[in-house]
N, C-alpha and C. Protein backbone atom coordinates (compact mmCIF):
# COMPACT_ATOMS: atom_id res chain seq x y z
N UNK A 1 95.08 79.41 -4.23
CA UNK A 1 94.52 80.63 -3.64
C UNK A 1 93.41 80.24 -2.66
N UNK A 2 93.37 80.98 -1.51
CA UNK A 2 92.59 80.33 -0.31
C UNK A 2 91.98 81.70 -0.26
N UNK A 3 90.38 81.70 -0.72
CA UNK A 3 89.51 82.68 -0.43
C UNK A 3 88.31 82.36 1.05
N UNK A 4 88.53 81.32 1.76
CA UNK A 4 87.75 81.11 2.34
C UNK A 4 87.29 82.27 3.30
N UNK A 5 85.94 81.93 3.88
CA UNK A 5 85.16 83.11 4.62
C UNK A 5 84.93 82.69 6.28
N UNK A 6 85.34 83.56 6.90
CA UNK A 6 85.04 83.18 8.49
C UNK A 6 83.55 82.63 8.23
N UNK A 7 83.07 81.77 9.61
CA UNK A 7 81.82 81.98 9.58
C UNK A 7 80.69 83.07 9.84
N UNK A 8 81.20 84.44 10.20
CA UNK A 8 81.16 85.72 10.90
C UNK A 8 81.05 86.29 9.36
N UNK A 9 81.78 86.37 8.45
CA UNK A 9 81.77 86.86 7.32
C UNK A 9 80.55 86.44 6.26
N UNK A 10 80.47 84.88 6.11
CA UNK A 10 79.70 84.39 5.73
C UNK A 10 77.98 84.97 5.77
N UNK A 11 78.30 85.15 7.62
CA UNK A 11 76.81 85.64 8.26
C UNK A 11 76.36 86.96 7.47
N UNK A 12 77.47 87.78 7.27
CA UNK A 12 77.23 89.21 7.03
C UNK A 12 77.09 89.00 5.63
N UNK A 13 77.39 88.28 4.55
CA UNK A 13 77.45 87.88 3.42
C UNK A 13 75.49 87.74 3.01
N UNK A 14 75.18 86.29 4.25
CA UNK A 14 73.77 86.29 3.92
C UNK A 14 72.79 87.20 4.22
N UNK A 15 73.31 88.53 5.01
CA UNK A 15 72.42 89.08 5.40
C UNK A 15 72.34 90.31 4.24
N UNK A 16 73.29 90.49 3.78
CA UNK A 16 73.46 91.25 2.87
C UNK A 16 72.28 90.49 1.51
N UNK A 17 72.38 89.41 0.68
CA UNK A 17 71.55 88.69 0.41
C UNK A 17 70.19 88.90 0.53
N UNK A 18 70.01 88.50 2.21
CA UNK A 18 68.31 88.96 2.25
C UNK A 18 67.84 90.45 2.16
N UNK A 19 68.53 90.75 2.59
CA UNK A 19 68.53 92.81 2.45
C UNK A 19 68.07 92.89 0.60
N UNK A 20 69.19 92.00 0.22
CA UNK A 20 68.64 92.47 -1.55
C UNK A 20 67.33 92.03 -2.16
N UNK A 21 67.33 90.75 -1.78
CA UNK A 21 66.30 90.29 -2.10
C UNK A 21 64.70 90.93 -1.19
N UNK A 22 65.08 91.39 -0.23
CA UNK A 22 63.58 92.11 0.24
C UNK A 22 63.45 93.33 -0.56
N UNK A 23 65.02 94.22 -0.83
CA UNK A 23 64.47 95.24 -1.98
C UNK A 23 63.85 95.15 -2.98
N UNK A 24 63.99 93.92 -3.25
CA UNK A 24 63.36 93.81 -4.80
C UNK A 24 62.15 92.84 -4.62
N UNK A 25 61.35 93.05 -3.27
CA UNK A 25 60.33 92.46 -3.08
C UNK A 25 59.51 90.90 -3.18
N UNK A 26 60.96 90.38 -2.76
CA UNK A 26 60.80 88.88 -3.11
C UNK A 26 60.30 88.40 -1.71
N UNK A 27 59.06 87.53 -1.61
CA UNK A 27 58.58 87.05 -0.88
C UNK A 27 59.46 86.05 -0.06
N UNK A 28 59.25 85.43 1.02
CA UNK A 28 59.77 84.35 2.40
C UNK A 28 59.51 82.74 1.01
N UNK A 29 58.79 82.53 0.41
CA UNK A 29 58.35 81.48 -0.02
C UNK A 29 59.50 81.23 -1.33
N UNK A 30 59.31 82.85 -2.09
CA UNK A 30 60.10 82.73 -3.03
C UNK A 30 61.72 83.11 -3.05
N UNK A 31 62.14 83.38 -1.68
CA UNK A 31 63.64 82.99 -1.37
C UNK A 31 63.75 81.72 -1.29
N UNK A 32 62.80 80.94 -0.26
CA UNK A 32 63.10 79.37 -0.25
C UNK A 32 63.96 78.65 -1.19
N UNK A 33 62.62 79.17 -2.44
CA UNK A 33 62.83 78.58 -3.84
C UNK A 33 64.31 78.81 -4.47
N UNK A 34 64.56 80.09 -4.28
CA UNK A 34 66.29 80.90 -4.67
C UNK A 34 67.39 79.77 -3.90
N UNK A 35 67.45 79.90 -2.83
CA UNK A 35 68.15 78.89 -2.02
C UNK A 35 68.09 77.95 -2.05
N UNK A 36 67.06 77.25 -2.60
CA UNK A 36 67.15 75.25 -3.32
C UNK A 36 67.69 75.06 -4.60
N UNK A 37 67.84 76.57 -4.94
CA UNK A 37 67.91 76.24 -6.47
C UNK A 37 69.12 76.46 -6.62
N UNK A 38 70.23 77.55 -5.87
CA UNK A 38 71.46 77.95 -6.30
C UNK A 38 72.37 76.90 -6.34
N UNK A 39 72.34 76.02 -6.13
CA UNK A 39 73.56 74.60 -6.82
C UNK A 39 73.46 74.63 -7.76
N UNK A 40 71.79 74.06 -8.62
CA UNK A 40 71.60 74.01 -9.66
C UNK A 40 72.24 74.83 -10.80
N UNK A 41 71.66 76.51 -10.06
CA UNK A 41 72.04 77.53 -11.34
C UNK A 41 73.21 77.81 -11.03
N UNK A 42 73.93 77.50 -10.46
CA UNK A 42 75.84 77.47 -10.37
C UNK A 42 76.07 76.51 -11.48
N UNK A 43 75.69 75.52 -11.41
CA UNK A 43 76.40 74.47 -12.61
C UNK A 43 75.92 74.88 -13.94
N UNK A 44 74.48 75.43 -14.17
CA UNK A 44 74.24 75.15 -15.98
C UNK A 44 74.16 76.44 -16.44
N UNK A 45 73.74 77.48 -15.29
CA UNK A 45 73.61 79.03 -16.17
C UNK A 45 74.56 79.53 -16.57
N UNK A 46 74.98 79.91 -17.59
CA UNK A 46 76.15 80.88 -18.05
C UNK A 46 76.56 82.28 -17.73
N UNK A 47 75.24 82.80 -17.38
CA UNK A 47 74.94 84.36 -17.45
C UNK A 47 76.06 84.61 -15.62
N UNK A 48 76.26 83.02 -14.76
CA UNK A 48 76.32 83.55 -13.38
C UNK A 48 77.88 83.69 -13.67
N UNK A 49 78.65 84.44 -12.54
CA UNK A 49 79.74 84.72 -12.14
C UNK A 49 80.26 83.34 -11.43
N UNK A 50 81.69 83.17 -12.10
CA UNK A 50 82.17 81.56 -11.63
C UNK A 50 82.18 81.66 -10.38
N UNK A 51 82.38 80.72 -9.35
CA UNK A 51 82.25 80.97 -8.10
C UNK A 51 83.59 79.75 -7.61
N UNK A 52 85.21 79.99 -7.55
CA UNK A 52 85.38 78.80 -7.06
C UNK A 52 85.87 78.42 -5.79
């Protein structure tokens, strides 16, 4: 199964992303942090949605 995403899609994907994360009042510093970390919490958290 081939889910891949234009890069056009992708774009609209992250913008959607920052849109959420400014609703819920997350600072420029503490997205950084979100975005260094999502490899990490892909591999060990359980709670996330598989992603493959």
């Amino acid at each position: 199964m081939n889910n891949r995403k234009t890069v056009a899609e992708l774009d609209e994907i992250v913008i959607e992303i920052i849109n959420l994360l400014a609703d819920k009042g997350v600072s420029v510093n503490d997205a950084r942090y979100i975005s260094g970390n999502i490899p990490t919490v892909l591999e060990v958290e359980t709670k996330v949605k598989r992603i493959d």
